[in-house]
C-alpha atoms as a PDB file:
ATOM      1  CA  UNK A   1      21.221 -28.118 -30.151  1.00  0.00           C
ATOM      2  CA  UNK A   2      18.821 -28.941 -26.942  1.00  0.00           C
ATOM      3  CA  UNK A   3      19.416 -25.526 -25.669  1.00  0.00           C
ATOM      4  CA  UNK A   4      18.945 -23.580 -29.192  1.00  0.00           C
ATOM      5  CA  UNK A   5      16.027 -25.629 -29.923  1.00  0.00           C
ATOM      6  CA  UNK A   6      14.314 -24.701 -26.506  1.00  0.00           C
ATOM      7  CA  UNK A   7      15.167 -21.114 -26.364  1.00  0.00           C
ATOM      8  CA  UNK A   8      13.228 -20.344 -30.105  1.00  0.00           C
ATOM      9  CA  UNK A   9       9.962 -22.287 -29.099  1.00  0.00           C
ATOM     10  CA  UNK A  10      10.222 -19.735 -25.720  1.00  0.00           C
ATOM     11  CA  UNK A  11      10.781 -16.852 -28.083  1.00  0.00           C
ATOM     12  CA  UNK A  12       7.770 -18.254 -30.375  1.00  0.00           C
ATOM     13  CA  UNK A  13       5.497 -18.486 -27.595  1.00  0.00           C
ATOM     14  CA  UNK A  14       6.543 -14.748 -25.934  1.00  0.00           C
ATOM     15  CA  UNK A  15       6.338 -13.427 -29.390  1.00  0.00           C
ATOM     16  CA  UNK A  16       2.906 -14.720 -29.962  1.00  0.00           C
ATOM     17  CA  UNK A  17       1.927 -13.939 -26.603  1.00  0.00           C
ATOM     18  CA  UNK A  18       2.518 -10.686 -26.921  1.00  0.00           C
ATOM     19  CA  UNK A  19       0.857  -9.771 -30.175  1.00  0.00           C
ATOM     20  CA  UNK A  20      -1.876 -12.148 -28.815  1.00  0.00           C
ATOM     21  CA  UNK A  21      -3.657  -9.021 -27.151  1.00  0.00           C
ATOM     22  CA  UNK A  22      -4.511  -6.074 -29.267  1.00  0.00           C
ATOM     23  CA  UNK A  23      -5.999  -3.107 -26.917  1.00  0.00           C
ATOM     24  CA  UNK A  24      -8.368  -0.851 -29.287  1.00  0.00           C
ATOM     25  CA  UNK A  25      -7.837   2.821 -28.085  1.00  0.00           C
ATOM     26  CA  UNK A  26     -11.085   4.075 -29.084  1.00  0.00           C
ATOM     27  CA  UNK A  27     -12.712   1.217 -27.133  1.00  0.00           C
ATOM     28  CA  UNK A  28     -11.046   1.946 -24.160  1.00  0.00           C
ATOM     29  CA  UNK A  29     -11.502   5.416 -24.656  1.00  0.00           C
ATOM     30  CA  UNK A  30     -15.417   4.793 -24.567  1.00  0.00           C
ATOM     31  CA  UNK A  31     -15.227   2.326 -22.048  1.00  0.00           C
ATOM     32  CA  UNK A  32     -13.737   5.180 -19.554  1.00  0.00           C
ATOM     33  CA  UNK A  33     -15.796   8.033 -20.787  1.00  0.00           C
ATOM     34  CA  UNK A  34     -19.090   5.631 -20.542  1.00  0.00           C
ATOM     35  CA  UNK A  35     -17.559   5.231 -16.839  1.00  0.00           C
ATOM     36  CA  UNK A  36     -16.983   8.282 -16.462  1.00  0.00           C
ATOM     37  CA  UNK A  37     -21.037   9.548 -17.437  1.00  0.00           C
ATOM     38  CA  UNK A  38     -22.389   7.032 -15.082  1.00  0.00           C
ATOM     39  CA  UNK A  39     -20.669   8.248 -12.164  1.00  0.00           C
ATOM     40  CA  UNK A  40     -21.366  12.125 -12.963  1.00  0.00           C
ATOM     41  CA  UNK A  41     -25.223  10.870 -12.984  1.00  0.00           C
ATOM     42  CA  UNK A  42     -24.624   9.128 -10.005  1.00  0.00           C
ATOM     43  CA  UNK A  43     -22.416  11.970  -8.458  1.00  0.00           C
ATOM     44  CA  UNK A  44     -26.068  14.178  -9.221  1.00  0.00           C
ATOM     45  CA  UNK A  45     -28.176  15.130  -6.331  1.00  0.00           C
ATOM     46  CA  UNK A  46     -31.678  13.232  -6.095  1.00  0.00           C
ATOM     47  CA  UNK A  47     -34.220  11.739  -4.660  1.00  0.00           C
ATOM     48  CA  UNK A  48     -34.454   7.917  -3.713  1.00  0.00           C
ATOM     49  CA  UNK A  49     -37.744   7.231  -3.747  1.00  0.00           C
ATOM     50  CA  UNK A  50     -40.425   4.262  -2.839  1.00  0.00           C
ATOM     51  CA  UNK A  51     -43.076   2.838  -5.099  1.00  0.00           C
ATOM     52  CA  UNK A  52     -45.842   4.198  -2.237  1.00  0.00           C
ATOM     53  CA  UNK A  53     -44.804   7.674  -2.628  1.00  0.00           C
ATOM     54  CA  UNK A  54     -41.977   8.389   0.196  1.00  0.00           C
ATOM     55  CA  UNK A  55     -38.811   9.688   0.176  1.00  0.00           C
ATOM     56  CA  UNK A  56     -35.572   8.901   1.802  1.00  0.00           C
ATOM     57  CA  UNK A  57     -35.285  12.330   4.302  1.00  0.00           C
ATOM     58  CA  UNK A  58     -33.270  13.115   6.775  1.00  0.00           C
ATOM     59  CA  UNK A  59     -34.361  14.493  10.115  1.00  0.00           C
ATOM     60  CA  UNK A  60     -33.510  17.598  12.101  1.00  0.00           C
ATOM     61  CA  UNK A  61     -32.112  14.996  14.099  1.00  0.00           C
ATOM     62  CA  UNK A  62     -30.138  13.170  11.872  1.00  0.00           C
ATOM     63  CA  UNK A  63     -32.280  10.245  12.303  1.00  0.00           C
ATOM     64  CA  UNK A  64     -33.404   9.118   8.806  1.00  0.00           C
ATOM     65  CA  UNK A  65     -37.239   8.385   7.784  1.00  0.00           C
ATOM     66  CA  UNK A  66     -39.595   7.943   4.413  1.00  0.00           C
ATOM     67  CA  UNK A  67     -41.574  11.119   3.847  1.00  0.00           C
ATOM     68  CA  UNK A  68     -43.803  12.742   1.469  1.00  0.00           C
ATOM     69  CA  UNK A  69     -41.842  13.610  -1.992  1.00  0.00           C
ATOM     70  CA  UNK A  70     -41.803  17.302  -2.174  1.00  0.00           C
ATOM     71  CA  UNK A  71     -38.808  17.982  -5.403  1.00  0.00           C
ATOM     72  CA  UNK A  72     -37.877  21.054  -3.779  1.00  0.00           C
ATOM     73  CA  UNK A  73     -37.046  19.710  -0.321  1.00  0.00           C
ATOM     74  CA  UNK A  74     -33.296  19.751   0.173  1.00  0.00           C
ATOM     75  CA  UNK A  75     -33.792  17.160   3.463  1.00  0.00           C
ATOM     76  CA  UNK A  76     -34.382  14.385   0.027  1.00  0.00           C
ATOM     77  CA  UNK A  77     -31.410  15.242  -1.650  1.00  0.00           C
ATOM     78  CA  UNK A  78     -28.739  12.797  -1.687  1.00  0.00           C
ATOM     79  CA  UNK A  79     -26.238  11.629  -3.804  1.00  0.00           C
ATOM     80  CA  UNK A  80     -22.823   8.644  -4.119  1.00  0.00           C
ATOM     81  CA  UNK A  81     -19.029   9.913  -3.587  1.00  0.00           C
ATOM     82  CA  UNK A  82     -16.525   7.858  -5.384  1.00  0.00           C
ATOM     83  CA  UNK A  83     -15.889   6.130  -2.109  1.00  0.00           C
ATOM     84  CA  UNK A  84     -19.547   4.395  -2.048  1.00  0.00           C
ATOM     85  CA  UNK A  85     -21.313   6.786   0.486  1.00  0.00           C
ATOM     86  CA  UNK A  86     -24.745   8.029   0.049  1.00  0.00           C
ATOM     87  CA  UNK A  87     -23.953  11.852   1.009  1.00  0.00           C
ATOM     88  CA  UNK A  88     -27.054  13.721   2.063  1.00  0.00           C
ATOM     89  CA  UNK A  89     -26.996  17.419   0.661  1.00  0.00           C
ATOM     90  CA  UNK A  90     -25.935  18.757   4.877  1.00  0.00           C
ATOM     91  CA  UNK A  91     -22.936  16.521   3.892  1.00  0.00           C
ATOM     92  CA  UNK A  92     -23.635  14.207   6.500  1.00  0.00           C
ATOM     93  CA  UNK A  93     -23.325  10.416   4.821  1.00  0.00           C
ATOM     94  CA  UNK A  94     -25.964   7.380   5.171  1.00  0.00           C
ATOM     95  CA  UNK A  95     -24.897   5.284   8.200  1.00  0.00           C
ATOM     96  CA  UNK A  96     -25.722   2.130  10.090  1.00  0.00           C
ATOM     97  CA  UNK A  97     -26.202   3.002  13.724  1.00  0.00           C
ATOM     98  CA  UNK A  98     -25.428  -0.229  14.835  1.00  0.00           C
ATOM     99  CA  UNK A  99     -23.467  -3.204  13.460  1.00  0.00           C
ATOM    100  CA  UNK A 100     -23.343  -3.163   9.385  1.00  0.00           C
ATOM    101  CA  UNK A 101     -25.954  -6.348   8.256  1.00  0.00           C
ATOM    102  CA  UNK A 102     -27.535  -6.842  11.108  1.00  0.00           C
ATOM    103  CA  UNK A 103     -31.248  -6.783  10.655  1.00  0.00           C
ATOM    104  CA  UNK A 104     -33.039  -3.631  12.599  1.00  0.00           C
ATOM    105  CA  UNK A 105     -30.310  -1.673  12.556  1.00  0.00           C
ATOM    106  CA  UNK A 106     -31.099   1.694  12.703  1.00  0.00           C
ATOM    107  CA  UNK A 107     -29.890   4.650   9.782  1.00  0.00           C
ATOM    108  CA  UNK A 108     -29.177   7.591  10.193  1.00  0.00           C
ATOM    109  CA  UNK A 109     -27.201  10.389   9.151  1.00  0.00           C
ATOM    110  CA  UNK A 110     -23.617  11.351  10.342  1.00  0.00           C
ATOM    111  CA  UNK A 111     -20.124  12.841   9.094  1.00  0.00           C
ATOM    112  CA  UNK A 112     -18.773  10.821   6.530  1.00  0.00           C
ATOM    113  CA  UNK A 113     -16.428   7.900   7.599  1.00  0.00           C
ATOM    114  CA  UNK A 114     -14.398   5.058   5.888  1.00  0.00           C
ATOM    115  CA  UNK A 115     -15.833   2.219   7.787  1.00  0.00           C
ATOM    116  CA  UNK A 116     -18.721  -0.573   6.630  1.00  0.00           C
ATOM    117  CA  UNK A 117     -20.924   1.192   8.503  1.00  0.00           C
ATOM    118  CA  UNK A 118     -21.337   4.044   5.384  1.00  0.00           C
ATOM    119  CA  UNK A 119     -20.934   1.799   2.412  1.00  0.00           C
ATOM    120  CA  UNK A 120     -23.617   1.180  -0.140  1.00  0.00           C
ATOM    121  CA  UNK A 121     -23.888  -0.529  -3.381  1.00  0.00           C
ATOM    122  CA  UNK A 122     -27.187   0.340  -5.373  1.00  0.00           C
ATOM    123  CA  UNK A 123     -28.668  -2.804  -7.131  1.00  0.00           C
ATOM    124  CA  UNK A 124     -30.602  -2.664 -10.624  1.00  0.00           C
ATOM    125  CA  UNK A 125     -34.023  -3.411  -9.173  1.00  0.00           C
ATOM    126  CA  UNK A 126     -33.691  -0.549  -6.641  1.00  0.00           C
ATOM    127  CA  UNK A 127     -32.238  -1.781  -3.143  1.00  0.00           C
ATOM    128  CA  UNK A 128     -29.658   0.158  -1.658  1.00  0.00           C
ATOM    129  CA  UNK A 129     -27.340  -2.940   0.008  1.00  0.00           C
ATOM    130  CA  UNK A 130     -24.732  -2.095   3.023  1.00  0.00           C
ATOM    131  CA  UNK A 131     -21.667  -3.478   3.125  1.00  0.00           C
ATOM    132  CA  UNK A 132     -23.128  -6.193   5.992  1.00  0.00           C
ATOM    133  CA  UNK A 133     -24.901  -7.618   2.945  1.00  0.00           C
ATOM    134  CA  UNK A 134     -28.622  -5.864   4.489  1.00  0.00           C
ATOM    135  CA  UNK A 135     -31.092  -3.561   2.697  1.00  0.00           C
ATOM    136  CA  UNK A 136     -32.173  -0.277   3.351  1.00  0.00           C
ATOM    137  CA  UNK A 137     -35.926  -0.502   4.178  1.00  0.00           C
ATOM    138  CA  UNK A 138     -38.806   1.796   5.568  1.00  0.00           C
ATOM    139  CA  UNK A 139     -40.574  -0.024   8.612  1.00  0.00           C
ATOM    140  CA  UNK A 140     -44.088   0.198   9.618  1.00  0.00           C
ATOM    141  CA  UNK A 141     -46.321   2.070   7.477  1.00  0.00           C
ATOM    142  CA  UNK A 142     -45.091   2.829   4.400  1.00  0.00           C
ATOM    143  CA  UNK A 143     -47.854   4.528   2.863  1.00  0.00           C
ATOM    144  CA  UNK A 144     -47.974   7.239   5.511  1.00  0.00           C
ATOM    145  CA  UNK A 145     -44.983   9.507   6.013  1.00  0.00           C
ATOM    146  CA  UNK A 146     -42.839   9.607   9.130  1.00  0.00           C
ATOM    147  CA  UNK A 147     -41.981   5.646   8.545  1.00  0.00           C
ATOM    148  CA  UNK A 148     -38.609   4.769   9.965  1.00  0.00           C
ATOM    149  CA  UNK A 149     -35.735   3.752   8.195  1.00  0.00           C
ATOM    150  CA  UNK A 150     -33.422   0.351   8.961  1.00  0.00           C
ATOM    151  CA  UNK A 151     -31.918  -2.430   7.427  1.00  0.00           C
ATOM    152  CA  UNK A 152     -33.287  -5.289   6.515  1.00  0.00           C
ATOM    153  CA  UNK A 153     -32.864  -9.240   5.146  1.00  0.00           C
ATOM    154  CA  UNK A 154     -32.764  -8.412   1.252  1.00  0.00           C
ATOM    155  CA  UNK A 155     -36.568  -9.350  -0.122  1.00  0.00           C
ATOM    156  CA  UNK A 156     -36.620  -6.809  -3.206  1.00  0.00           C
ATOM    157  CA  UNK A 157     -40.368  -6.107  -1.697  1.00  0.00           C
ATOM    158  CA  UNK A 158     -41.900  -2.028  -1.845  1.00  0.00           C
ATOM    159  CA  UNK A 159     -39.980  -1.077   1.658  1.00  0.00           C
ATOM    160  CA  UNK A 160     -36.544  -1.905  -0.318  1.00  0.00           C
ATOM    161  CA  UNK A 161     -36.956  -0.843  -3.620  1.00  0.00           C
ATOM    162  CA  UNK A 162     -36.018   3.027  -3.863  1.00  0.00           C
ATOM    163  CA  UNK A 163     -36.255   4.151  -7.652  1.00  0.00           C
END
């Protein structure tokens, strides 16, 4: 009687467990193609650009700078991969030249890799944050074009924020 008794409150429970979650198809189905949009958009080539007027460019050199915004100029083009790079239109990716988070470490450009050292995550206000947890950042002027690029502490200030 013990045994029967048990065994239909276990059967109650998995029944009502499993009608407990519903998944609406068409929901879903919005949910992926809304995921889908954003990381076309994001997949897009464009500029990332400062509040004073610079762009993120790459150099002849690979080294990475703020210049003047010129909408034409393929050296501003970049864009994310699905594996969080920022690929430069050369196909070169955004990299850390020395050790991912640590404050002053240069950027520049190089092939594509799978390490820390090449992972972003853009933030809502702007920043552009490396897998060491540091900012992107021009340094020096950043009013006047040829300002180099590094990472920084996270401050959300002008030299961080690239719209």
């Amino acid at each position: 009687m013990k045994i029967s008794l048990v065994l239909a409150v276990a059967l109650g429970l998995a029944t009502a467990g499993a009608n407990a979650v519903k998944l609406n198809p068409d929901a879903m189905r919005a949910m992926q193609e809304e995921g889908e949009r954003k990381l076309q958009q994001a997949m897009q080539p464009r500029a990332f650009r400062l509040s004073s007027g610079l762009c993120l460019q790459r150099g002849g050199d690979g080294n990475v700078f703020a210049g003047a915004c010129a909408a034409k100029n393929a050296a501003q083009k970049w864009h994310f991969d699905k594996h969080g790079r920022v690929v430069h239109n050369s196909g070169t990716c955004l990299a850390v030249a020395g050790k991912p988070g640590s404050p002053g470490s240069n950027v520049v450009t190089q092939g594509c890799g799978k390490s820390a050292h090449f992972k972003w995550k853009p933030q809502k206000n702007g920043q552009l944050v490396n897998a060491g947890k540091a900012c992107l950042q021009a340094v020096g002027n950043i009013n006047k074009s040829g300002a180099n690029v590094n990472l920084g502490g996270c401050k959300a200030g002008p030299a961080q924020v690239w719209k």
